[in-house]
Every structure is written in C-alpha cells, then in structure tokens.
Protein backbone atom coordinates (compact mmCIF):
# COMPACT_ATOMS: atom_id res chain seq x y z
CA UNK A 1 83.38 106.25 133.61
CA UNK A 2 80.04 105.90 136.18
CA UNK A 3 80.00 107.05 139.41
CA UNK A 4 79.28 105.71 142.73
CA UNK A 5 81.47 104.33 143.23
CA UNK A 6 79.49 101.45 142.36
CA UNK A 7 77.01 102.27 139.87
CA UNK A 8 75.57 100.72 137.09
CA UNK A 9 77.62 102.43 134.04
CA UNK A 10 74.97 100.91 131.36
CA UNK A 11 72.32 102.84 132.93
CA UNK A 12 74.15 105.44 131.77
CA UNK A 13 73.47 104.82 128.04
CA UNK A 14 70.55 106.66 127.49
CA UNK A 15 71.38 110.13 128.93
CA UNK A 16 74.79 109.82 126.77
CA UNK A 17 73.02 109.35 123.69
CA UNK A 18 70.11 111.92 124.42
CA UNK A 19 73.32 114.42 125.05
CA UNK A 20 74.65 113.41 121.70
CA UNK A 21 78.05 112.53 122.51
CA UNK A 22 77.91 109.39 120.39
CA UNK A 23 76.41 111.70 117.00
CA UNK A 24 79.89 111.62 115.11
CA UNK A 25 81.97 109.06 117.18
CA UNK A 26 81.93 105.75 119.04
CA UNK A 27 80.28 105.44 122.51
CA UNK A 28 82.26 102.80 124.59
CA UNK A 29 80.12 102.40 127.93
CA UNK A 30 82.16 100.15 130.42
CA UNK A 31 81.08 98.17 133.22
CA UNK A 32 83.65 98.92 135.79
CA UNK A 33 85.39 95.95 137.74
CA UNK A 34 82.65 95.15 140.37
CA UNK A 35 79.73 96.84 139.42
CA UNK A 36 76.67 95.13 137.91
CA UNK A 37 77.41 93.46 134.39
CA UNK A 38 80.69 92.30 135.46
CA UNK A 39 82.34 88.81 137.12
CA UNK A 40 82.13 88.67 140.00
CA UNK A 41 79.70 91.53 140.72
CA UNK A 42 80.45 93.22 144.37
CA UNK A 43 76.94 93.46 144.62
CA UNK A 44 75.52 93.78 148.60
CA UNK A 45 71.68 92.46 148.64
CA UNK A 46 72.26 92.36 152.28
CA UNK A 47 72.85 95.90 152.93
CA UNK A 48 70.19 96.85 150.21
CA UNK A 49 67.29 95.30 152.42
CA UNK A 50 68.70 97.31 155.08
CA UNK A 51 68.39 100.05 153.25
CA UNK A 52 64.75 98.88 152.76
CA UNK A 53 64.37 99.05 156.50
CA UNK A 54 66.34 102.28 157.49
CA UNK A 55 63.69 104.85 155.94
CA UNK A 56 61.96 103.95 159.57
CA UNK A 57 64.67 104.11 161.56
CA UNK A 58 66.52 107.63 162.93
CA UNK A 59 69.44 108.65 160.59
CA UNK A 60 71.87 108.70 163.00
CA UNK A 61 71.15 106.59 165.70
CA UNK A 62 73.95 104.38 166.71
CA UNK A 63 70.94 101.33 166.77
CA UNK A 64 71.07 102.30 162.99
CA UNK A 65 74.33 101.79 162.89
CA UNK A 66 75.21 98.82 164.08
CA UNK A 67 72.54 97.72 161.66
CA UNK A 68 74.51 98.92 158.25
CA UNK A 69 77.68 97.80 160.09
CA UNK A 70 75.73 93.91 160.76
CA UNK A 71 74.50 94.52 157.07
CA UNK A 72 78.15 95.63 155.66
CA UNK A 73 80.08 92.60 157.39
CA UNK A 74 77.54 89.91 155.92
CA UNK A 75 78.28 90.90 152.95
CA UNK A 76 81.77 90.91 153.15
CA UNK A 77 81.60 87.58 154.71
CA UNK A 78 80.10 86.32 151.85
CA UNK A 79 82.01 87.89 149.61
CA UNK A 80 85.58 86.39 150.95
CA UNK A 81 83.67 83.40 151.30
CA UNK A 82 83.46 83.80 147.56
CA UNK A 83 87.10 83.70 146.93
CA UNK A 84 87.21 87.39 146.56
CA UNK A 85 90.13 89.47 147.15
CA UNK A 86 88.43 92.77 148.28
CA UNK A 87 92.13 94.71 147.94
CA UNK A 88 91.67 94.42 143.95
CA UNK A 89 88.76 96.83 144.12
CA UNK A 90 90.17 99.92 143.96
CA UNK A 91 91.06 103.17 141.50
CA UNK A 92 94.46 102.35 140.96
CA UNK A 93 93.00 98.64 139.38
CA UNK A 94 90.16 100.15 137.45
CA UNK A 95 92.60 102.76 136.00
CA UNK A 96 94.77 99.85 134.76
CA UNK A 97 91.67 97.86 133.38
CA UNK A 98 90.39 101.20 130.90
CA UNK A 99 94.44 101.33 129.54
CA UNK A 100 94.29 97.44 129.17
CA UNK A 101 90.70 97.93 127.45
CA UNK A 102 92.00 100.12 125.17
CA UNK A 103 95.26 98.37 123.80
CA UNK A 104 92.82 95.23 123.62
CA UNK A 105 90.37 96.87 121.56
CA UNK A 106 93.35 98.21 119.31
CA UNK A 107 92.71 102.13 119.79
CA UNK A 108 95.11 104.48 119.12
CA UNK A 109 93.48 106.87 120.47
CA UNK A 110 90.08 107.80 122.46
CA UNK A 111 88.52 109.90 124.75
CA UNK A 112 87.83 109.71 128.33
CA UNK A 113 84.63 110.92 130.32
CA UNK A 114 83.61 110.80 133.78
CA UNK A 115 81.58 111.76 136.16
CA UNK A 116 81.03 111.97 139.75
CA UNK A 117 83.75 109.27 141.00
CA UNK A 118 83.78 109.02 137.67
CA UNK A 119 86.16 111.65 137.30
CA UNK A 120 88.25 110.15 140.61
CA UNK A 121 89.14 107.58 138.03
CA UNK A 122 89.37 109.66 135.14
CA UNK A 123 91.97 111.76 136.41
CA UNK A 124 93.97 108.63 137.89
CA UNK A 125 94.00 106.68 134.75
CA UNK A 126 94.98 110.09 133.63
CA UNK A 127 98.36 110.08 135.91
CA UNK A 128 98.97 106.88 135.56
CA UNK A 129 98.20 105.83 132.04
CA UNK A 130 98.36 109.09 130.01
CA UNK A 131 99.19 107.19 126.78
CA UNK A 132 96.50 106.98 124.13
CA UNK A 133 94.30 109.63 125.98
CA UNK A 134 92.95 112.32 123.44
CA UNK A 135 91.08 114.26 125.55
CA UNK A 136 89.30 113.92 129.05
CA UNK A 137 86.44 115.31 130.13
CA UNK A 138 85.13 114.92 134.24
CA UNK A 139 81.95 116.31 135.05
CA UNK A 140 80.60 116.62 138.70
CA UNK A 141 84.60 116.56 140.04
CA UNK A 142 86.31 115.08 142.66
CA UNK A 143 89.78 115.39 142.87
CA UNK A 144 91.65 112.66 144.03
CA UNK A 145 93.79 114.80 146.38
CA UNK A 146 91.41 115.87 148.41
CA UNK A 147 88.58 113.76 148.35
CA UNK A 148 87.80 112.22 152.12
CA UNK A 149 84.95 111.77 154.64
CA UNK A 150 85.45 116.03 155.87
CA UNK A 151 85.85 117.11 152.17
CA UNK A 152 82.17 116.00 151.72
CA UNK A 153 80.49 118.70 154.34
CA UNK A 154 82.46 121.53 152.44
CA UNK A 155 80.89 119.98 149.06
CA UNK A 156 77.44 120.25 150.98
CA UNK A 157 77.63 123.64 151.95
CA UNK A 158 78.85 124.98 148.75
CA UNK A 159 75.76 123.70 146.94
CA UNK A 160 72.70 124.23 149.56
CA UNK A 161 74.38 127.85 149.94
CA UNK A 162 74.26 127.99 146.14
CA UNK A 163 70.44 127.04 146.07
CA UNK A 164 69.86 129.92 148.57
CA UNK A 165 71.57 132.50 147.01
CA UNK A 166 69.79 131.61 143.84
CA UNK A 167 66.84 132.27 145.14
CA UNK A 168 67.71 135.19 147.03
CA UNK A 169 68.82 136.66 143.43
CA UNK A 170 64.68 135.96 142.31
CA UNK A 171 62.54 138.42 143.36
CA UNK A 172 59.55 136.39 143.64
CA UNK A 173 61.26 133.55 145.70
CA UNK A 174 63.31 135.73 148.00
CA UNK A 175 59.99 137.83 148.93
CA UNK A 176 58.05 134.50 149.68
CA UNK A 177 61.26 132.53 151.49
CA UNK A 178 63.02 134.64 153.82
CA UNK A 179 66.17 133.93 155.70
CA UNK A 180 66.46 130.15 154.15
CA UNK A 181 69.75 129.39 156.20
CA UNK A 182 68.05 130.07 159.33
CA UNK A 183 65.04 128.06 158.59
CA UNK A 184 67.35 125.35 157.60
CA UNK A 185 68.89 125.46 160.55
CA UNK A 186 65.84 125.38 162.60
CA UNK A 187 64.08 122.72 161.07
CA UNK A 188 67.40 120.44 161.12
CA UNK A 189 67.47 121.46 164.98
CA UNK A 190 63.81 120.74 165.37
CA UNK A 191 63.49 117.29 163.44
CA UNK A 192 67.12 116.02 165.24
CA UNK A 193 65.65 117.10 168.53
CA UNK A 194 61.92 115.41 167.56
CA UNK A 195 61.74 113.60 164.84
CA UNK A 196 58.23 112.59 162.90
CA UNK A 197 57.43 109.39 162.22
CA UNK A 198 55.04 109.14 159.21
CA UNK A 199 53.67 106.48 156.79
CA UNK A 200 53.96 108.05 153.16
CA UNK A 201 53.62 106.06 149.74
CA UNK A 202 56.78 106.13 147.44
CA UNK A 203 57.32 108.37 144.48
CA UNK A 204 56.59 105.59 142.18
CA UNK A 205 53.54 104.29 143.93
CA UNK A 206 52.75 101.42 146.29
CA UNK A 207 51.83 100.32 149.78
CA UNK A 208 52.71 103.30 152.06
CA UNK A 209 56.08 102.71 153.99
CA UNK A 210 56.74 103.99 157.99
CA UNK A 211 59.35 106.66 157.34
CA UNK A 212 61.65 108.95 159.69
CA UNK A 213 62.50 112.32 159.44
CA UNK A 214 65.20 113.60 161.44
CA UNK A 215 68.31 116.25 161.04
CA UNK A 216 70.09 113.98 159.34
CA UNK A 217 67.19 112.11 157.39
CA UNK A 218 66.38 115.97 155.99
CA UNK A 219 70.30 116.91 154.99
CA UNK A 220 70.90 113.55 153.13
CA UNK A 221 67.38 114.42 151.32
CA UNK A 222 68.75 118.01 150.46
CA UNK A 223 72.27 116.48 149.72
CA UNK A 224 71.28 113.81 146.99
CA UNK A 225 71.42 114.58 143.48
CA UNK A 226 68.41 115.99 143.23
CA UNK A 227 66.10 113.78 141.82
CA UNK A 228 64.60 112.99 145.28
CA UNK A 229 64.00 117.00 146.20
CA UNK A 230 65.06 119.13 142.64
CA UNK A 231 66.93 121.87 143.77
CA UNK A 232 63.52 124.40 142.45
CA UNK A 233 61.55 122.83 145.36
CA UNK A 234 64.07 122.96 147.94
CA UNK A 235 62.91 126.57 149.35
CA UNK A 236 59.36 125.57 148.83
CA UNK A 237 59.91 122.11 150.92
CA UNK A 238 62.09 123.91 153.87
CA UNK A 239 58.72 126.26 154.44
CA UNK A 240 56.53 123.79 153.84
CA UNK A 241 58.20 121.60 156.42
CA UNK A 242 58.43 124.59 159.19
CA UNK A 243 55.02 125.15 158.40
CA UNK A 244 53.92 121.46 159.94
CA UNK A 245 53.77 120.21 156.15
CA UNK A 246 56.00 117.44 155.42
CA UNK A 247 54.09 115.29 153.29
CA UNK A 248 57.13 116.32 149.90
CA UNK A 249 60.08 114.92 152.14
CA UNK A 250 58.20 111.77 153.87
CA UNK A 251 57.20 110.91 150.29
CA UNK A 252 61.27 110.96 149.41
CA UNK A 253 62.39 109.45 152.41
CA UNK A 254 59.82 106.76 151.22
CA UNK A 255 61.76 105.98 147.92
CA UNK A 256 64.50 104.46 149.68
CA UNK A 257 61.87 101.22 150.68
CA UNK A 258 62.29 100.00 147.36
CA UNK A 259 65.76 99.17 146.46
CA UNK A 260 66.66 97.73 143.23
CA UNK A 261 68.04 94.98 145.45
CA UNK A 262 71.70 93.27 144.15
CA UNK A 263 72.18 95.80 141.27
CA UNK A 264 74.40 98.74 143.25
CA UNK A 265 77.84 97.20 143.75
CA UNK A 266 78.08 98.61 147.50
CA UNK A 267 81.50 96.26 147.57
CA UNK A 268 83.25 98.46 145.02
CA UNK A 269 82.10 101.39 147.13
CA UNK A 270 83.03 100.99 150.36
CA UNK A 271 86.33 99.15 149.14
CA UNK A 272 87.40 102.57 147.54
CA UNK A 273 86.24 104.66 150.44
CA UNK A 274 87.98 102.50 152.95
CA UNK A 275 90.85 102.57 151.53
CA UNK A 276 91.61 105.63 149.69
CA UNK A 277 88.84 108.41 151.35
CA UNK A 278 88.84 107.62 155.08
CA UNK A 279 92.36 106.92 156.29
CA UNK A 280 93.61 109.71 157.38
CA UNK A 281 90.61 111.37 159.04
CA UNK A 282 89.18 110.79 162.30
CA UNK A 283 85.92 110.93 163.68
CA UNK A 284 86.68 113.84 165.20
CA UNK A 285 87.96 115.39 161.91
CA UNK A 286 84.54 114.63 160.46
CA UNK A 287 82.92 116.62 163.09
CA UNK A 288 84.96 119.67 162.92
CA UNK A 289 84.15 119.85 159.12
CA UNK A 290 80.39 119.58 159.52
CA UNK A 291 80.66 122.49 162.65
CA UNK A 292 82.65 124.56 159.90
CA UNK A 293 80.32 123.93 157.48
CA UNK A 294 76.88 124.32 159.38
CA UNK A 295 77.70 126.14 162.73
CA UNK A 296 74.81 125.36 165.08
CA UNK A 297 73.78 122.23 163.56
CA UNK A 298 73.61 119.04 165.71
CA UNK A 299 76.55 117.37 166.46
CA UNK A 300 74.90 113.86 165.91
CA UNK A 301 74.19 115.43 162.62
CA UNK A 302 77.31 116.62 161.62
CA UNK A 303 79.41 113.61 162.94
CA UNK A 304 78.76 111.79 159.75
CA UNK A 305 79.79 112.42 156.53
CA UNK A 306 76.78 113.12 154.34
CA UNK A 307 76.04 110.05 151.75
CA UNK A 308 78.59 108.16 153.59
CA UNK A 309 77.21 107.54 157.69
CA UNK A 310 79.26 105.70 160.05
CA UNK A 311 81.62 105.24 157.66
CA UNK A 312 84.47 104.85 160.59
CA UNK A 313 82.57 101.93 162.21
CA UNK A 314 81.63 100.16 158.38
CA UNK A 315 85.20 100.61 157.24
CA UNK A 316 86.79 98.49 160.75
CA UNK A 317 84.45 95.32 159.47
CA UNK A 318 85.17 95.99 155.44
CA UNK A 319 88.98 95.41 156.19
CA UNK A 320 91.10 96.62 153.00
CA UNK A 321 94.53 98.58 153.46
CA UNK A 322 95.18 101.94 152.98
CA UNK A 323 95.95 102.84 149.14
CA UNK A 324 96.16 107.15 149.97
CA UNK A 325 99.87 107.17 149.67
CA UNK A 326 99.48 106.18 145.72
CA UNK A 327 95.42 107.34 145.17
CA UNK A 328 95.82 110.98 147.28
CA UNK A 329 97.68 112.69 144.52
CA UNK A 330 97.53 115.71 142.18
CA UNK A 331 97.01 114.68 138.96
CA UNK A 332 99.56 117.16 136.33
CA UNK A 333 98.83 116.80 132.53
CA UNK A 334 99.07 118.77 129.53
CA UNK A 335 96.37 116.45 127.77
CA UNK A 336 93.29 118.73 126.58
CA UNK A 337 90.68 118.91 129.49
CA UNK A 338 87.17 120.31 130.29
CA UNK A 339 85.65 120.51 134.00
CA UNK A 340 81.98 120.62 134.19
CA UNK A 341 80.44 121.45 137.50
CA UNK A 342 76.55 122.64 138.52
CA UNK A 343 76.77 125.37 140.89
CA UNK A 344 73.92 123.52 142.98
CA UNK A 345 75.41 119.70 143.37
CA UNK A 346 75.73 119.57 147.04
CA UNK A 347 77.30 116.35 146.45
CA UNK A 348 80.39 117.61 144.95
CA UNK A 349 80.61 120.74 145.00
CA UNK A 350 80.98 123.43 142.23
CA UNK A 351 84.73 124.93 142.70
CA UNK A 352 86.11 121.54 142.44
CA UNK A 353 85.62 121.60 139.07
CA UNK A 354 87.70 124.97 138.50
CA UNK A 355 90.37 123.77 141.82
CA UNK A 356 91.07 120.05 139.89
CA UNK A 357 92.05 122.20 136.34
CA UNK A 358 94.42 124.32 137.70
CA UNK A 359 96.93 121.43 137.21
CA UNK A 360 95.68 120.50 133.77
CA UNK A 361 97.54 123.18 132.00
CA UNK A 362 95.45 122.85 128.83
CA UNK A 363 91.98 122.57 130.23
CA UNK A 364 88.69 124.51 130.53
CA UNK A 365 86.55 125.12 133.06
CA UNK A 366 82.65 125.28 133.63
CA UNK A 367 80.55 125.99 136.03
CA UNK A 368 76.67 125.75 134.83
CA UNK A 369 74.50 127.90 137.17
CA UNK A 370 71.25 126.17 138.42
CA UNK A 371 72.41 122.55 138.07
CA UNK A 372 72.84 119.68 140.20
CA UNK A 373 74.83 116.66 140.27
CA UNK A 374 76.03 115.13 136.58
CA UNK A 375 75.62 118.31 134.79
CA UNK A 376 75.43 116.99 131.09
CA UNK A 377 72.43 115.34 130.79
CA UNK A 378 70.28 118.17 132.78
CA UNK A 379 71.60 121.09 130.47
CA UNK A 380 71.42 121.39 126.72
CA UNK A 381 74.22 123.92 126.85
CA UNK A 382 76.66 121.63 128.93
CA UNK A 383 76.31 118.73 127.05
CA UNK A 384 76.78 121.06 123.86
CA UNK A 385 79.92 122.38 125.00
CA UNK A 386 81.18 118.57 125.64
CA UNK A 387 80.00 117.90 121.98
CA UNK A 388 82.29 120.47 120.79
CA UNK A 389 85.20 120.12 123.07
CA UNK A 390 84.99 116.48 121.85
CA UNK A 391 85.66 118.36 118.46
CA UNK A 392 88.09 120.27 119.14
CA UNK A 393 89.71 119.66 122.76
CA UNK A 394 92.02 123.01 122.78
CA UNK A 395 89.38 125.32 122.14
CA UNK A 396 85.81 124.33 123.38
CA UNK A 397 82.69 126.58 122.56
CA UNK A 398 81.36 127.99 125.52
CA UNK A 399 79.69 130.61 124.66
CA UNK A 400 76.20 129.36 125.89
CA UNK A 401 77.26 129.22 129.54
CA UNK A 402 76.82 132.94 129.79
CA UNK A 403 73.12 132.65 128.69
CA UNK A 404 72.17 130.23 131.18
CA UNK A 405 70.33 130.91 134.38
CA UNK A 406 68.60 129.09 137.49
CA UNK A 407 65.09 127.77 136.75
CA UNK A 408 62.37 130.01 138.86
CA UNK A 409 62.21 128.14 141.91
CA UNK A 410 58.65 126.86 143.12
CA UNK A 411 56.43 129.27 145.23
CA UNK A 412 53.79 128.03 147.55
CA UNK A 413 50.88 129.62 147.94
C-alpha cells in the first residue's frame, strides 16, 4: 500500500524486491484508486507547474497561496468537468477495493504492507475488512485516529529532535555542532525575517533555477524524507547555512523546478486530507501545535502544517464532505502485526509506530535508530525483520535492531 497519499505504488517495485520481500512469496503491487496507472488518474498537472514556479516564491506568503489555491481549483474544475465524483476518493473506498482485489484474485489468504499513508489504509482495511488478512505490516505509521493538520508539527519535532540528539550522542559531531536547536531556531528566525534569493542548479543537473529560502522553505527541506537533505548532513547544512553558506539547501530547494508533471495524483491527496485530516482543526489549532512544537519560531512559519501549507484555504475550493466520523477511529485487531518506525522521519514520527500497536494485541514493535521516512528499504536489518515476520507473524526476529546505530553524521571542516 504506497503512500502519499497519491503516489505512484509501482515505483515502489524495486525497493520491495531489493528488500527481498518477494524471495519466497508473491509480490502484489497495486495501483491505488487515483493514483498513476489507474482510470481515471486524479492526476493535477496544474498544480505540478506551480510547484515548478513556487521554489522562487516565499513559502508562506499568502501571494503563494492564492497561487496553489488558483492551481488546486483548476484542477478540480477539470476534474468534475470530467465526470468525476471527488467523494469516491477516500480510505474508506480504497480499503474496500484491496478486500474486493483479493476475493477477485481468489486468495484465501495474504499479507498486507504499508507505508507512510500507506499504513492509514492498512490499518482501515484492517477494521473494516479483517477477513483474509494473514498478517499486516505498516511501516512509517500514521494512525488513523489521530492523524490531522496539528498532529504533523508533533511528527516534526520528534524527528529533527531525534537528529540532534543523535549527534549530540557522537563525540565528533557534538564537539563541531554545538547547541543545534538554537541554531535552528536562529536561522529559521533569520531566513523568515530575510529571506535569500539565489539561482542554484538542481540535484540532477540543468539550467540553474531562482530559488527562495525562507523559515518555512528551510523546515519543509529538513521535514522531507530525506532524500533532499539525508538526515547525516542536516547538522553540517544548519552551520553551513549560519555560516553565510547555503549553496546544499538552494541546490534542494532547486529540485522542486522539475516536477515529474501529471504522475503524482495530488486529487487523491487532497481528497483524503480534506476530508478525513482537516475537519476538525482550525487554523488556529494549527498554530498552537507548531508554538508547542517549536517555541520561538515564526508564527507565519508555524501556521501551516508542514508538507501540507494552506491546507485550510485549498480544502474550501477542493469541496468533499467530512468522512472523520467513520476514518478517525482506533483500529482493534488480534491479527499478527509489526510497526516499523525510523527514529529520524520527521514526517511521521517515531512513537507512532509503538502508540498505533498498543491496540493490535498481537503485534511488534520497531523503532530503527538513524532512519528516516519508509524504513525498509534504507536498513538491511528492518527489511530482514519484515522477511521473517512475513515467516512467522507471532514471533518476528528482531534481534538485529539492537546492533544498529546512527550513521556518523558529516563534519565540515
């Protein structure tokens, strides 16, 4: 089950089979309702050449947006426009279509892995379908009780407070980056207050791109999965960046110019996030999270959920009814489960993992030191213990957690 929501699930393919999980069984990849390979595809060119644009453009200005909100509506113009019935896009629906799948394909039994909102759907189709469900793994959790717009600043601080205490617990990297909170602080502070505006050349290559670097611009960078700024570099890049260096973060900021554009089904994510993560919470909600979270950060920074910016304002044009009285519910089951969470993924954090198990009376929980967001394929010894609680569900090997430590982070001369 991909994440996203909205993501391309056969992309997906390779870093399954690299972790092995198809060595002694069948690998059924599906393409969720929505997303890429399916009819109709929820696909949103129009806000990915927004995207394009936004890497010059202030995180949170409210010029930038009105721009994703102009963006949002024209594709959900064209989408009704379509024929297509927006309200059908949501976790309850994909839930059913995985049970359906499996009857159709005449399977007694399988089982079910997810990650990111991956496991918001695994552990619904897990409430609501449990028949025919072996086993079900979620890495990278969120739990479909609590997920919302706040939840994500708590998720945030977990994992950049994770990253710091890491390298507080180095020698090496706590000598040569003191006091990381405070210079994260003061360099949000700084940039929100006077933001750069560079030209910097992608990570793949290419014509250099105008980019912006603001508060926000800099905790969406540090809040991604990692693969913009790895979670090694992140000391390095904060003291590079107070030291009038920002030439590692304008280069990420820069990767956002070139969208795969039509292949993200943004319509399947803001559908689900609409309905079933930001009802509920207001604005002001938001805000209190982010203060709790970061005290002495920026309002303007902390008004938006990170990942998810002027959600509030996107959601009043998307238009789909609230679903959180049947989606914003515990999920009980005494079907074999393992929770697999990197104690650096600022994008959900790493106690969800053990929090969404707690109900799952015959589950396991992991937490792999050093890792970001969708554990398995960074870390041989996660997608190891998968491999053998796909053996034997009741009593996973985990005995190579304990041996597994944060990578040295990178020192600067």
């Amino acid at each position: 089950m991909e994440g996203g929501p909205g993501g391309d699930a056969f992309g997906a393919v390779p870093f399954l089979v690299a972790s092995g999980v198809n060595g002694d069984r069948d690998l059924i990849v599906v393409a969720q309702r929505g997303t890429l390979h399916s009819q109709p595809s929820l696909a949103c060119p129009e806000m990915d050449r927004f995207s394009a644009t936004a890497v010059g453009l202030p995180y949170d200005a409210p010029s930038t947006g009105r721009g994703l909100v102009r963006a949002a509506k024209e594709c959900r113009d064209r989408l009704a426009s379509e024929g297509i019935d927006l309200r059908a896009y949501n976790t309850t629906e994909n839930a059913a279509d995985f049970a359906a799948l499996r009857q159709a394909l005449g399977i007694k039994r399988w089982n079910v892995y997810g990650y990111s909102y991956g496991t918001d759907l695994a552990l619904t189709y897990l409430r609501r379908h449990p028949q025919g469900i072996r086993s079900v793994a979620i890495d990278s959790v969120v739990p479909p009780q609590t997920v919302s717009l706040p939840w994500a600043w708590d998720s945030a601080r977990e994992g950049i407070n994770a990253i710091f205490a890491a390298c507080e617990a180095q020698p090496a990297c706590k000598s040569r980056y003191p006091a990381l909170s405070r210079t994260l602080t003061e360099q949000v502070r700084r940039l929100e207050a006077d933001p750069l505006r560079l030209t910097a050349e992608p990570p793949g290559g290419g014509t250099p791109v105008e980019v912006v670097l603001d508060g926000g611009t800099l905790v969406n960078l540090l809040v991604a999965d990692g693969r913009l700024v790895p979670a090694a570099d992140v000391p390095a890049v904060l003291y590079e960046l107070a030291a009038g260096n920002p030439e590692r973060l304008a280069r990420a900021q820069a990767a956002g110019a070139t969208p795969a554009i039509g292949e993200f089904a943004h319509g399947l994510t803001h559908s689900v996030a609409c309905a079933e993560w930001a009802p509920g919470f207001s604005r002001r909600d938001v805000l209190e999270a982010g203060r709790r979270a970061f005290p002495g950060w920026p309002d303007s920074v902390l008004a938006h959920a990170p990942q998810l910016p002027f959600e509030h304002d996107l959601c009043r044009v998307w238009n789909v009814p609230d679903r959180t009285a049947v989606q914003r519910v515990t999920t009980y089951s005494k079907v074999p489960a393992l929770a697999i969470t990197g104690t650096f993924d600022a994008k959900t954090g790493a106690s969800w993992g053990p929090y969404a198990a707690r109900t799952l009376s015959r589950s396991t929980a992991v937490v792999i030191p050093g890792i970001t967001h969708w554990v398995v394929p960074q870390q041989p010894c996660a997608a190891s213990v998968l491999r053998s609680f796909l053996a034997r569900p009741h009593a996973p090997d985990t005995g190579c957690v304990s041996g597994v430590t944060p990578k040295p982070f990178t020192l600067i001369p």
